[in-house]
N, C-alpha and C. Protein backbone atom coordinates (compact mmCIF):
# COMPACT_ATOMS: atom_id res chain seq x y z
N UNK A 1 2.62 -13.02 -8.66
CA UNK A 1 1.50 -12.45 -9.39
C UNK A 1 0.24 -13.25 -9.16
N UNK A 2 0.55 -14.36 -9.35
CA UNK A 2 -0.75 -15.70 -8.95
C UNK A 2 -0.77 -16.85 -10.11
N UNK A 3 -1.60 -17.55 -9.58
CA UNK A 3 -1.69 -18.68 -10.42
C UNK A 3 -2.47 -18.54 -11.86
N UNK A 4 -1.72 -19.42 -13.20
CA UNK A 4 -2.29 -19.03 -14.13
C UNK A 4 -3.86 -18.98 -14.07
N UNK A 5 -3.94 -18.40 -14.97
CA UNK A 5 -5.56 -17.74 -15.70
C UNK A 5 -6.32 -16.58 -14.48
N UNK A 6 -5.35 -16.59 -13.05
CA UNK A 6 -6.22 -15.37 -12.13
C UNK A 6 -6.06 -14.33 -12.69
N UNK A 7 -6.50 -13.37 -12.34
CA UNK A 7 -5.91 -11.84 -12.40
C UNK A 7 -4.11 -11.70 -11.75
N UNK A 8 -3.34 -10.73 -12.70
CA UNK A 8 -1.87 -11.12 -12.23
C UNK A 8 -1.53 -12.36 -12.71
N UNK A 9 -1.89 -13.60 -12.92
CA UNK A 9 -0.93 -14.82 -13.21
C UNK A 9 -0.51 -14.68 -14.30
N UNK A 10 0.48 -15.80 -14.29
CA UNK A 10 1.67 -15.90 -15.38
C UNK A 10 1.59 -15.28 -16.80
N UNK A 11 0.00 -14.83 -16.70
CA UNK A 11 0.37 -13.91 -18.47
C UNK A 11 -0.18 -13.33 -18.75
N UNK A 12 -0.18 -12.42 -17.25
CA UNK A 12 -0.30 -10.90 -17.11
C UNK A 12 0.68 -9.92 -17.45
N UNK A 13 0.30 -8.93 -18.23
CA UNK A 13 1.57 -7.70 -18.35
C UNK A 13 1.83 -7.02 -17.20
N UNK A 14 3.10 -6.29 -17.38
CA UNK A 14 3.56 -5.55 -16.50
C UNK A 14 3.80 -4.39 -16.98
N UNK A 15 3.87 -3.04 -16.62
CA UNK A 15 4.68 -2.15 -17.42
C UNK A 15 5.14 -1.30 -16.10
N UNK A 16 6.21 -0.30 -16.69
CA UNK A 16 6.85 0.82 -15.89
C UNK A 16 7.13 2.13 -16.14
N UNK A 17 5.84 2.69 -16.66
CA UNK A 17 6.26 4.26 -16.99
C UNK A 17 6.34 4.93 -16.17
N UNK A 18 7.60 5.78 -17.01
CA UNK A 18 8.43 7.02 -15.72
C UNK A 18 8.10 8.36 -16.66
N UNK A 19 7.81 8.87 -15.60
CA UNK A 19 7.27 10.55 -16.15
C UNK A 19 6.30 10.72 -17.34
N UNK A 20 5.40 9.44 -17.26
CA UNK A 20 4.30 9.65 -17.78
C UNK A 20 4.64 8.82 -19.25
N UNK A 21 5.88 8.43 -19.42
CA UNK A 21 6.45 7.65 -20.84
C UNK A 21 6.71 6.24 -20.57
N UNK A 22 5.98 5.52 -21.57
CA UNK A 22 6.08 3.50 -21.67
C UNK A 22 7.86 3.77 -21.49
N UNK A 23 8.37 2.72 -20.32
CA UNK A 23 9.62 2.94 -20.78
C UNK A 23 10.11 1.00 -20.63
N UNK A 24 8.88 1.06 -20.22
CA UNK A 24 9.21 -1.01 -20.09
C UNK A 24 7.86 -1.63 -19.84
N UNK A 25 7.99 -2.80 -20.69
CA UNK A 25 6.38 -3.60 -20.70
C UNK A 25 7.27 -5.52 -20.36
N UNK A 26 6.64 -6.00 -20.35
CA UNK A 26 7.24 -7.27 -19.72
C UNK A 26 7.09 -8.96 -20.92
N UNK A 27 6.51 -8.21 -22.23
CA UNK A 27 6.67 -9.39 -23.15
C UNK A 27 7.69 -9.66 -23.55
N UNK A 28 8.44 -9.06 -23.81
CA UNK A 28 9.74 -9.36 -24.29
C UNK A 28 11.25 -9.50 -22.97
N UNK A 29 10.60 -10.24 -21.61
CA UNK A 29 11.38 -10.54 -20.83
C UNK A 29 12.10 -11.83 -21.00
N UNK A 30 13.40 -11.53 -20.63
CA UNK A 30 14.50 -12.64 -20.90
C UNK A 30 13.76 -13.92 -20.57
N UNK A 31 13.07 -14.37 -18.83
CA UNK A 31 12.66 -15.21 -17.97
C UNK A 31 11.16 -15.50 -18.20
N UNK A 32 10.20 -15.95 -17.89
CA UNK A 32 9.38 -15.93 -17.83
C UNK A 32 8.59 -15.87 -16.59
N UNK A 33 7.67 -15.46 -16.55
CA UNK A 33 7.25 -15.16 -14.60
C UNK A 33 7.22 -16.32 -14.18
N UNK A 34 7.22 -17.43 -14.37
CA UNK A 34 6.99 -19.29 -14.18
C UNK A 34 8.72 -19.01 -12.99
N UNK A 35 9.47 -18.81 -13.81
CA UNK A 35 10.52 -18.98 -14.07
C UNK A 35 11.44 -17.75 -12.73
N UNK A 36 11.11 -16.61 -12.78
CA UNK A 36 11.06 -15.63 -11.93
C UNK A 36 10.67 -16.46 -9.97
N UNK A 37 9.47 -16.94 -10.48
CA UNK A 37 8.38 -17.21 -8.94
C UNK A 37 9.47 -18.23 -8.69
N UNK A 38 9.73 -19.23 -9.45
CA UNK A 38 10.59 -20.63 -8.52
C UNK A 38 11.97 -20.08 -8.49
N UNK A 39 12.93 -19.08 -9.30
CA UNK A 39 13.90 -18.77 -8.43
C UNK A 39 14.01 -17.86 -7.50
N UNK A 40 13.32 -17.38 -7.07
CA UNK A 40 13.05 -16.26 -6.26
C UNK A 40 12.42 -17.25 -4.75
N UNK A 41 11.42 -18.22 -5.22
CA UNK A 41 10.80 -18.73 -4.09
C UNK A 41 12.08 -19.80 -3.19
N UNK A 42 13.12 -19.82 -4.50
CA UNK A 42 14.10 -20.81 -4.18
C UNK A 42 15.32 -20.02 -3.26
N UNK A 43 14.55 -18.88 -3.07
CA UNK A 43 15.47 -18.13 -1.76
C UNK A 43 14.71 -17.08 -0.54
N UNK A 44 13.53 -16.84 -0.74
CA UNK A 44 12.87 -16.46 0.15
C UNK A 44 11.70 -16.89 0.05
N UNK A 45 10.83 -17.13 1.27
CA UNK A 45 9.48 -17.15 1.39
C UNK A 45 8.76 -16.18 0.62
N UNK A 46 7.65 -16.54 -0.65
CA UNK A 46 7.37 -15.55 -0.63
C UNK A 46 5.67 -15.29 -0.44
N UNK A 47 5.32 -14.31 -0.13
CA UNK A 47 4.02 -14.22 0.93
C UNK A 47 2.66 -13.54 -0.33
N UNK A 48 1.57 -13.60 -0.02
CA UNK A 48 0.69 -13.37 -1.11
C UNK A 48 0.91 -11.60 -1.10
N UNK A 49 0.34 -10.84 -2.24
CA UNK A 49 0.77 -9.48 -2.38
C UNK A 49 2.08 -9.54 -2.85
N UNK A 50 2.99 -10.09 -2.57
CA UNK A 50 4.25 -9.34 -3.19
C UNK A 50 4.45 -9.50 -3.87
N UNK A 51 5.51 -8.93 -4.22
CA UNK A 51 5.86 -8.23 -6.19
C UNK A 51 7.26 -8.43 -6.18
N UNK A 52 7.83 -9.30 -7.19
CA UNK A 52 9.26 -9.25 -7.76
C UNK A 52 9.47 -8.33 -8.78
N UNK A 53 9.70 -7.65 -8.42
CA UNK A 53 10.22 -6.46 -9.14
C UNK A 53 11.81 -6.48 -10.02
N UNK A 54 11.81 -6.87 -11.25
CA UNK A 54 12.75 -6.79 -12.14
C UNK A 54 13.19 -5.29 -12.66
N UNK A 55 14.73 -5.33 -13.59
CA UNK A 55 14.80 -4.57 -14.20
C UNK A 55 15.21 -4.87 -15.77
N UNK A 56 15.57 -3.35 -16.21
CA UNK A 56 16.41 -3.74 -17.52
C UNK A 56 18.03 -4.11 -16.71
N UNK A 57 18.73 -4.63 -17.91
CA UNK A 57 19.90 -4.45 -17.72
C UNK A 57 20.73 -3.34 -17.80
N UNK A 58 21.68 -3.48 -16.93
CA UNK A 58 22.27 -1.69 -16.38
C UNK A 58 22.57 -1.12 -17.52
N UNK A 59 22.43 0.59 -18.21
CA UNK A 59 22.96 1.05 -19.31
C UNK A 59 22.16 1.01 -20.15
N UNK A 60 20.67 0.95 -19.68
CA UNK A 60 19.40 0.51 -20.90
C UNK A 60 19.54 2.40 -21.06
N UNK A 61 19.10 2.98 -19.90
CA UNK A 61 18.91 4.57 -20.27
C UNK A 61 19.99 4.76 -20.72
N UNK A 62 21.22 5.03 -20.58
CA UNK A 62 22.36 5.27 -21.21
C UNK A 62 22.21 5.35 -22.91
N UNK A 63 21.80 4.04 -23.52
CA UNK A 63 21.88 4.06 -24.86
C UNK A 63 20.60 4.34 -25.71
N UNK A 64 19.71 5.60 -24.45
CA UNK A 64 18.53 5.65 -25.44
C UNK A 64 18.91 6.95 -25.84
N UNK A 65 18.12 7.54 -27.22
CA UNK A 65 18.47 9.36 -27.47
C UNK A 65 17.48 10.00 -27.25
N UNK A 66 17.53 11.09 -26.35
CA UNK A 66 18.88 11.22 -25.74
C UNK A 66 18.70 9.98 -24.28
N UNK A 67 19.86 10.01 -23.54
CA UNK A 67 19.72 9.31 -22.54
C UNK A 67 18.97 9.68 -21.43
N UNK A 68 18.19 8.15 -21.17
CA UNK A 68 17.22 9.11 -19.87
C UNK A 68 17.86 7.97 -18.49
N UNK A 69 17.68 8.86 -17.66
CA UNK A 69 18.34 7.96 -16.36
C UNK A 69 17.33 8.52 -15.15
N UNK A 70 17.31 8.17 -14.07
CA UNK A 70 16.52 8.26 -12.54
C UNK A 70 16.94 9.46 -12.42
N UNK A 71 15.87 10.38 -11.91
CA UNK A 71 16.44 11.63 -11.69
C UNK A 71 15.35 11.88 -9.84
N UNK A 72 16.02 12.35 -9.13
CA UNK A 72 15.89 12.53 -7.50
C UNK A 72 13.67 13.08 -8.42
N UNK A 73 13.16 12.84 -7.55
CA UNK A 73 11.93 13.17 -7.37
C UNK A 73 10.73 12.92 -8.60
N UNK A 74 11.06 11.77 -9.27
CA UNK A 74 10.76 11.27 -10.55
C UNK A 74 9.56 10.34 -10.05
N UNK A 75 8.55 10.02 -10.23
CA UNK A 75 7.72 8.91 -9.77
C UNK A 75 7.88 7.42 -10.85
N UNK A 76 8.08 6.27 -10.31
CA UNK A 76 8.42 5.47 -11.01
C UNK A 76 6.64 4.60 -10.96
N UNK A 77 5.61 4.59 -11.64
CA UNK A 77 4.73 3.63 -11.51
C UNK A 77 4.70 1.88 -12.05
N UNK A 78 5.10 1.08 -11.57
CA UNK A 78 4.71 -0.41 -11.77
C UNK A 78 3.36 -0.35 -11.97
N UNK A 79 2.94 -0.82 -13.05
CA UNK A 79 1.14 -1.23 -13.86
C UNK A 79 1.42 -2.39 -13.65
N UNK A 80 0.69 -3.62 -13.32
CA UNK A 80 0.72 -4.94 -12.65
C UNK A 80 -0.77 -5.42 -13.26
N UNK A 81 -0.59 -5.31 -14.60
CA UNK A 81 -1.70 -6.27 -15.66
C UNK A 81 -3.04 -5.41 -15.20
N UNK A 82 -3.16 -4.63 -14.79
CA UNK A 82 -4.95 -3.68 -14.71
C UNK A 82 -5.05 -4.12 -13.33
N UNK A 83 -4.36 -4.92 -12.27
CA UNK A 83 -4.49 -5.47 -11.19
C UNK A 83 -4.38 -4.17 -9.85
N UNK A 84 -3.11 -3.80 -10.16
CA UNK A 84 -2.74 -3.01 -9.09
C UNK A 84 -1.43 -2.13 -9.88
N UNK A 85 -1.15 -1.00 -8.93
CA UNK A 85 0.25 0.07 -9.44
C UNK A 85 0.74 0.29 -8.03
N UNK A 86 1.93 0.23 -8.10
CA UNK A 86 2.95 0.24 -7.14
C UNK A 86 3.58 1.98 -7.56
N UNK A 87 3.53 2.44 -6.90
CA UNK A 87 4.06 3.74 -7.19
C UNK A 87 5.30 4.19 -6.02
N UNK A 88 6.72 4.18 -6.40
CA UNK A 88 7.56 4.65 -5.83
C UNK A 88 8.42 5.72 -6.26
N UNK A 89 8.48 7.06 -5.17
CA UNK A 89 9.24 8.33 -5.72
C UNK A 89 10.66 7.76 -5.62
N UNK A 90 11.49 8.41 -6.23
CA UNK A 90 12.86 8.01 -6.56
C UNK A 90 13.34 8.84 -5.51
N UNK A 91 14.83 8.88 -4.84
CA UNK A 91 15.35 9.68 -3.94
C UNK A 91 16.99 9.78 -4.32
């Protein structure tokens, strides 16, 4: 994301609404992005621009009502603190 206090650094939000609904925001993450960057860097190079992309844990849609899960042609948008959106269609 970048170094604290840039745009993106360490305490910047994230969110991930699918089909237009908040379905994940990043304050209440297990790790902290500090924490994310050095184990992640502690296995690949990682290059400016890129994005570690987390999830929930498996079975989060499962136990919502009703259950919502990935459905083929769904757009998933990553919000990356007002910085940037990553937008990937599901397949």
């Amino acid at each position: 994301m970048g170094p604290p206090g840039s745009p993106g650094g360490p305490s910047a939000s994230a969110a991930a609404p699918l089909a237009g609904a908040a379905s994940r925001t990043s304050p209440d993450d297990v790790f902290s992005v500090a924490d994310l960057i050095a184990f992640c860097s502690s296995i690949v190079r990682l290059r400016p621009r890129q994005a570690i992309a987390t999830g929930p844990p498996g079975g989060v849609g499962h136990g919502m009502h009703p259950p919502r899960h990935l459905q083929p042609d769904q757009l998933l948008e990553t919000e990356l603190g007002g910085v940037e959106t990553l937008r990937n269609r599901i397949r």
